[in-house]
N, C-alpha and C. Protein backbone atom coordinates (compact mmCIF):
# COMPACT_ATOMS: atom_id res chain seq x y z
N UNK A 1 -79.13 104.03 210.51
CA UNK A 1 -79.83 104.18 209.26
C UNK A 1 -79.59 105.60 208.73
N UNK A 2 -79.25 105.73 207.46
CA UNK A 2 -79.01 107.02 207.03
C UNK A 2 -80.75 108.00 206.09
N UNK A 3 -80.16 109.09 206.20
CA UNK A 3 -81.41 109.64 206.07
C UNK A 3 -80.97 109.81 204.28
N UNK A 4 -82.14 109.80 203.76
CA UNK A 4 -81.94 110.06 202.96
C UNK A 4 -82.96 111.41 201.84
N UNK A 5 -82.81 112.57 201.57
CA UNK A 5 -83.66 113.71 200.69
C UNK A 5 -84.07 113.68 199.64
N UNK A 6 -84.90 113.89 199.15
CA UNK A 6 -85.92 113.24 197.98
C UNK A 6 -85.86 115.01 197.25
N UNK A 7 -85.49 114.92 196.22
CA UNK A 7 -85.74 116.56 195.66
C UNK A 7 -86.25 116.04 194.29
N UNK A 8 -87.64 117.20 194.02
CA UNK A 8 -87.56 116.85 192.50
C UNK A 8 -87.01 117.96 192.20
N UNK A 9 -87.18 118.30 190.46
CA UNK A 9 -86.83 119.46 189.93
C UNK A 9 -87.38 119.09 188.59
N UNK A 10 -88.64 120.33 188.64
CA UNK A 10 -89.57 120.04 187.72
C UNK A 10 -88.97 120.87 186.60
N UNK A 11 -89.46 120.67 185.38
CA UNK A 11 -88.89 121.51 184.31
C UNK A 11 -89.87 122.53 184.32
N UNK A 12 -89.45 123.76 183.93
CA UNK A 12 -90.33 124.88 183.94
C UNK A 12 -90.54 125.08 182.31
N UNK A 13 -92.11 124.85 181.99
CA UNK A 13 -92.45 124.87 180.33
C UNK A 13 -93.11 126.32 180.50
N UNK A 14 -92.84 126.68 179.31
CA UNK A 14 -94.12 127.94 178.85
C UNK A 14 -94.88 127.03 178.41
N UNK A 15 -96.25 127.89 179.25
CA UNK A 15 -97.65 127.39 178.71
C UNK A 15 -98.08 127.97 177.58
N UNK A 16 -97.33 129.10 176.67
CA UNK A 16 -98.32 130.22 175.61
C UNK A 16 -98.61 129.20 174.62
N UNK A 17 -99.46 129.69 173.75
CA UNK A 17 -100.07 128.87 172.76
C UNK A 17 -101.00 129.58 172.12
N UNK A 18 -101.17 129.74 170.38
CA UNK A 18 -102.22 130.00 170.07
C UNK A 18 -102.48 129.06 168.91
N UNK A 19 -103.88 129.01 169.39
CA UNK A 19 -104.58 128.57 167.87
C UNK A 19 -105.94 128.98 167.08
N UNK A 20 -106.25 128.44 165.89
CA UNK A 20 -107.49 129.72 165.19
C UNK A 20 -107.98 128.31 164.43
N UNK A 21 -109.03 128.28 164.33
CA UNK A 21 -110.30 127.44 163.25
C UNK A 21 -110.96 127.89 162.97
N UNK A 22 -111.06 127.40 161.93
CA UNK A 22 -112.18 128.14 161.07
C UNK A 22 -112.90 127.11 160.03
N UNK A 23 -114.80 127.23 159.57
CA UNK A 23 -115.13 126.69 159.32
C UNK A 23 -116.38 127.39 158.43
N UNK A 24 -117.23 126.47 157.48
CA UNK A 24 -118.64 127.55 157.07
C UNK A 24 -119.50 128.49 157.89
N UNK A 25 -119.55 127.56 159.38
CA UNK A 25 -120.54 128.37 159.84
C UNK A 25 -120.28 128.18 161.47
N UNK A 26 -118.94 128.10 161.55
CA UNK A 26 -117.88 128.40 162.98
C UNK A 26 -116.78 128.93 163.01
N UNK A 27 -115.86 129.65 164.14
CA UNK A 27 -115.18 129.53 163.93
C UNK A 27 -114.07 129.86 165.76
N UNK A 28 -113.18 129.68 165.97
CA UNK A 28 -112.72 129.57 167.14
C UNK A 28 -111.10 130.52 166.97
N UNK A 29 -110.42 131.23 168.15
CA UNK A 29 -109.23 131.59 168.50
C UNK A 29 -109.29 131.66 169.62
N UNK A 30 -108.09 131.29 170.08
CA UNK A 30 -107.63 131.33 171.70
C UNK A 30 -105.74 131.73 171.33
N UNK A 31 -105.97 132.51 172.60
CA UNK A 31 -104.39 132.62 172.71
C UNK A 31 -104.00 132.88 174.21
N UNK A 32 -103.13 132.30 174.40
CA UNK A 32 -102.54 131.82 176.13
C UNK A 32 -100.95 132.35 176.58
N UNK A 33 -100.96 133.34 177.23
CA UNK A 33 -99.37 133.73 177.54
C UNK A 33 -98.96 133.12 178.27
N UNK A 34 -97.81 133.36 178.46
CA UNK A 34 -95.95 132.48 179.13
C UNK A 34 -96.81 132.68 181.09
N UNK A 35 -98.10 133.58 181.22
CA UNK A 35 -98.45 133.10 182.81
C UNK A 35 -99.43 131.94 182.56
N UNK A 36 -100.04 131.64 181.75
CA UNK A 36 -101.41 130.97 181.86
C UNK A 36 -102.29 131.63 181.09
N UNK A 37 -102.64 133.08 181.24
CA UNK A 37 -104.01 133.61 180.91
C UNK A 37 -104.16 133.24 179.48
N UNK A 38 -105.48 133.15 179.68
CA UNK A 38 -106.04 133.24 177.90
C UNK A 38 -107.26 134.27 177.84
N UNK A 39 -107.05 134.12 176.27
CA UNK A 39 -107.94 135.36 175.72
C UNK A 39 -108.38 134.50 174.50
N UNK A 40 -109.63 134.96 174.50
CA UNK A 40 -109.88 133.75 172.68
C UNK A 40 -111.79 134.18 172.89
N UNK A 41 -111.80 133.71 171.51
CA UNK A 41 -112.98 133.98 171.15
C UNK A 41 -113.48 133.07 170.18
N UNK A 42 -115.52 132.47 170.39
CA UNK A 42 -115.51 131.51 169.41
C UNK A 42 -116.84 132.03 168.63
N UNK A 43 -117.31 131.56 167.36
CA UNK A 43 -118.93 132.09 166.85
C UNK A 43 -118.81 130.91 165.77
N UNK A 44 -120.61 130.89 166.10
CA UNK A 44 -121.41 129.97 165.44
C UNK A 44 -122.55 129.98 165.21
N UNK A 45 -123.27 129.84 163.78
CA UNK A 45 -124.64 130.07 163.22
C UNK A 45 -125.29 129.69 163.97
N UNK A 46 -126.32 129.67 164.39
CA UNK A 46 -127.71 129.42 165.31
C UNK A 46 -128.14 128.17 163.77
N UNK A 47 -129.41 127.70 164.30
CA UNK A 47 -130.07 127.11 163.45
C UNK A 47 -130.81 128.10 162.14
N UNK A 48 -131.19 128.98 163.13
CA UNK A 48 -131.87 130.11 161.84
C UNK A 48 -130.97 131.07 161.21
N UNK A 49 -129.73 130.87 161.49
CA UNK A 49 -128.38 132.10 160.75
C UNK A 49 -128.25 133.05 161.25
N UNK A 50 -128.35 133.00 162.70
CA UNK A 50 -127.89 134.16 163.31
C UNK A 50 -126.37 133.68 164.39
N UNK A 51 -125.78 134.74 163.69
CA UNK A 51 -124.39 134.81 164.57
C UNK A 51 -124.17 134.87 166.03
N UNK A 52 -123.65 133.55 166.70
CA UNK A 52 -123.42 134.06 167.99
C UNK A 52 -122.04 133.98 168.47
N UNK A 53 -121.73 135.38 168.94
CA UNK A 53 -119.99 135.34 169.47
C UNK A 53 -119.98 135.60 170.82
N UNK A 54 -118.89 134.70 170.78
CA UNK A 54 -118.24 134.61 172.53
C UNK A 54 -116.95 135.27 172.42
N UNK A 55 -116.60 136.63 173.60
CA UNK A 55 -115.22 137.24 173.57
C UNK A 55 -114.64 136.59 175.09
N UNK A 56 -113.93 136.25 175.39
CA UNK A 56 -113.96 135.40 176.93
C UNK A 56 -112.06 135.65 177.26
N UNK A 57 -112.06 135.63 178.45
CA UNK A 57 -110.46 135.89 179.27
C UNK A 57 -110.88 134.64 180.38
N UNK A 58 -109.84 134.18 180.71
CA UNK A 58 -109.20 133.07 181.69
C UNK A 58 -108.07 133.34 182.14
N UNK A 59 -107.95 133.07 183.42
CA UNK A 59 -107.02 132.35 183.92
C UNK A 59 -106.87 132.03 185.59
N UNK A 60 -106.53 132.04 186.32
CA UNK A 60 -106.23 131.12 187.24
C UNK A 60 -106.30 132.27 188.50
N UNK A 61 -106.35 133.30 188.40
CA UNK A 61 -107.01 134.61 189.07
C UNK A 61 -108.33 134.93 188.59
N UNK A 62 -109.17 134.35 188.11
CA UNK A 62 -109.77 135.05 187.31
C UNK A 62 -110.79 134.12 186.64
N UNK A 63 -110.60 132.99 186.47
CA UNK A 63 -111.40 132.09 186.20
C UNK A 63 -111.97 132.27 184.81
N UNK A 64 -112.88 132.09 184.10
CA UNK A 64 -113.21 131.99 183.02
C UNK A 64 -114.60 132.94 183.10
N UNK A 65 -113.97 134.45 182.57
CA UNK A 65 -115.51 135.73 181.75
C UNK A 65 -115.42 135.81 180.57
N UNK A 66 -116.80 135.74 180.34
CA UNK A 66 -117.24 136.20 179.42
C UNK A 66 -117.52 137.82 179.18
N UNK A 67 -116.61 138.21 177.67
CA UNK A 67 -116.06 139.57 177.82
C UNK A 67 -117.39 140.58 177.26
N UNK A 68 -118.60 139.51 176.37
CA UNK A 68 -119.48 140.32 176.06
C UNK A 68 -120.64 140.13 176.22
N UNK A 69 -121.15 139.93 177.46
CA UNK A 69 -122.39 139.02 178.02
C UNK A 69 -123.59 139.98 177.54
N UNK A 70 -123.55 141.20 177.61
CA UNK A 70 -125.02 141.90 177.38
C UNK A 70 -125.12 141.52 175.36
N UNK A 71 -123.94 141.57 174.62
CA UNK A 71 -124.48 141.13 173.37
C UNK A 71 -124.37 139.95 172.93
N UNK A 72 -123.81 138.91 173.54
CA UNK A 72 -123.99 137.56 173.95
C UNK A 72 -125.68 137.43 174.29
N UNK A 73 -125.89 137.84 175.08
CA UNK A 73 -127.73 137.89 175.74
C UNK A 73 -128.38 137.99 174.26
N UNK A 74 -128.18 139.15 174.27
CA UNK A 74 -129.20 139.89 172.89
C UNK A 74 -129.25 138.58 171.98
N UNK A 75 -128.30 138.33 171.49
CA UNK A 75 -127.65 137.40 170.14
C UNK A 75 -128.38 136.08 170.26
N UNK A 76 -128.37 135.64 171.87
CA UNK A 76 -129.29 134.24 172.12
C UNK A 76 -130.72 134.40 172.34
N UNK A 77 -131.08 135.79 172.35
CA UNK A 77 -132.94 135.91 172.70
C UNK A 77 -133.04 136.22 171.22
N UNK A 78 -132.86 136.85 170.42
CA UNK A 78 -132.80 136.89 169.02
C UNK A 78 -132.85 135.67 168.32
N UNK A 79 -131.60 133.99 168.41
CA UNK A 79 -131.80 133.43 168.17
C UNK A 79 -132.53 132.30 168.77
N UNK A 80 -133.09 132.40 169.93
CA UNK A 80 -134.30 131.65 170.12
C UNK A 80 -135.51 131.71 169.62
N UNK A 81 -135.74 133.23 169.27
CA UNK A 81 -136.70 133.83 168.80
C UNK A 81 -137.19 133.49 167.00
N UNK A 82 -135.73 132.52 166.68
CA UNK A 82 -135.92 132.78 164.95
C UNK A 82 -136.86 131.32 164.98
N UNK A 83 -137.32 131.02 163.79
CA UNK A 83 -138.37 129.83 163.04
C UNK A 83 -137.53 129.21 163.07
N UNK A 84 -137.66 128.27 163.43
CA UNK A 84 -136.76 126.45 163.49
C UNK A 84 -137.70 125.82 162.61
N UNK A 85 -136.94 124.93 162.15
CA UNK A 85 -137.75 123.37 161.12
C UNK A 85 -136.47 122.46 161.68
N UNK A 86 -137.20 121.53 161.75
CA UNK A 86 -136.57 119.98 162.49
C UNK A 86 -136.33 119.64 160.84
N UNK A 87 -134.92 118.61 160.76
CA UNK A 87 -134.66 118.79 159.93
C UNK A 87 -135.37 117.07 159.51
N UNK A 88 -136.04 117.16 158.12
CA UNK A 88 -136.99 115.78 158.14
C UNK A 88 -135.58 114.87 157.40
N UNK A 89 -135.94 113.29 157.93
CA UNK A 89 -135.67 112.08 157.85
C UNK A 89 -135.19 111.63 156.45
């Protein structure tokens, strides 16, 4: 019986990529280099109109931080703090 070797040979892709959205009261960017890592950032009105932004890095050493957590904090005790109305029927 003959032996026989199994080889793959994967194609090697760049992963980079960026993209940006934008909206009234959102908006999103990410951008990803030729290793993996990303860098991107997203913000969005609270219910009462307060701005909240996320600055954040990823990747695969490194996992997913958040780049501005103490004004991230602030930004969400602020907007918990604002007057809500349920929006009526």
């Amino acid at each position: 019986m003959a032996e026989v070797e199994a080889t793959t040979t994967g194609m090697m892709m760049d992963p980079s990529y960026y993209f940006q959205y934008k909206s009234a009261d959102s908006e999103r960017t990410e951008d990803a280099d030729s290793t993996g890592a990303v860098v991107g950032s997203y913000s969005y009105l609270s219910p009462g109109g307060q701005e909240i932004v996320v600055r954040y890095r990823a990747g695969a050493d490194t996992g997913f931080v958040i780049e501005n957590q103490e004004e991230l904090n602030s930004a969400l005790l602020r907007a918990a703090s604002e007057p809500f109305e349920a929006a009526k029927e």
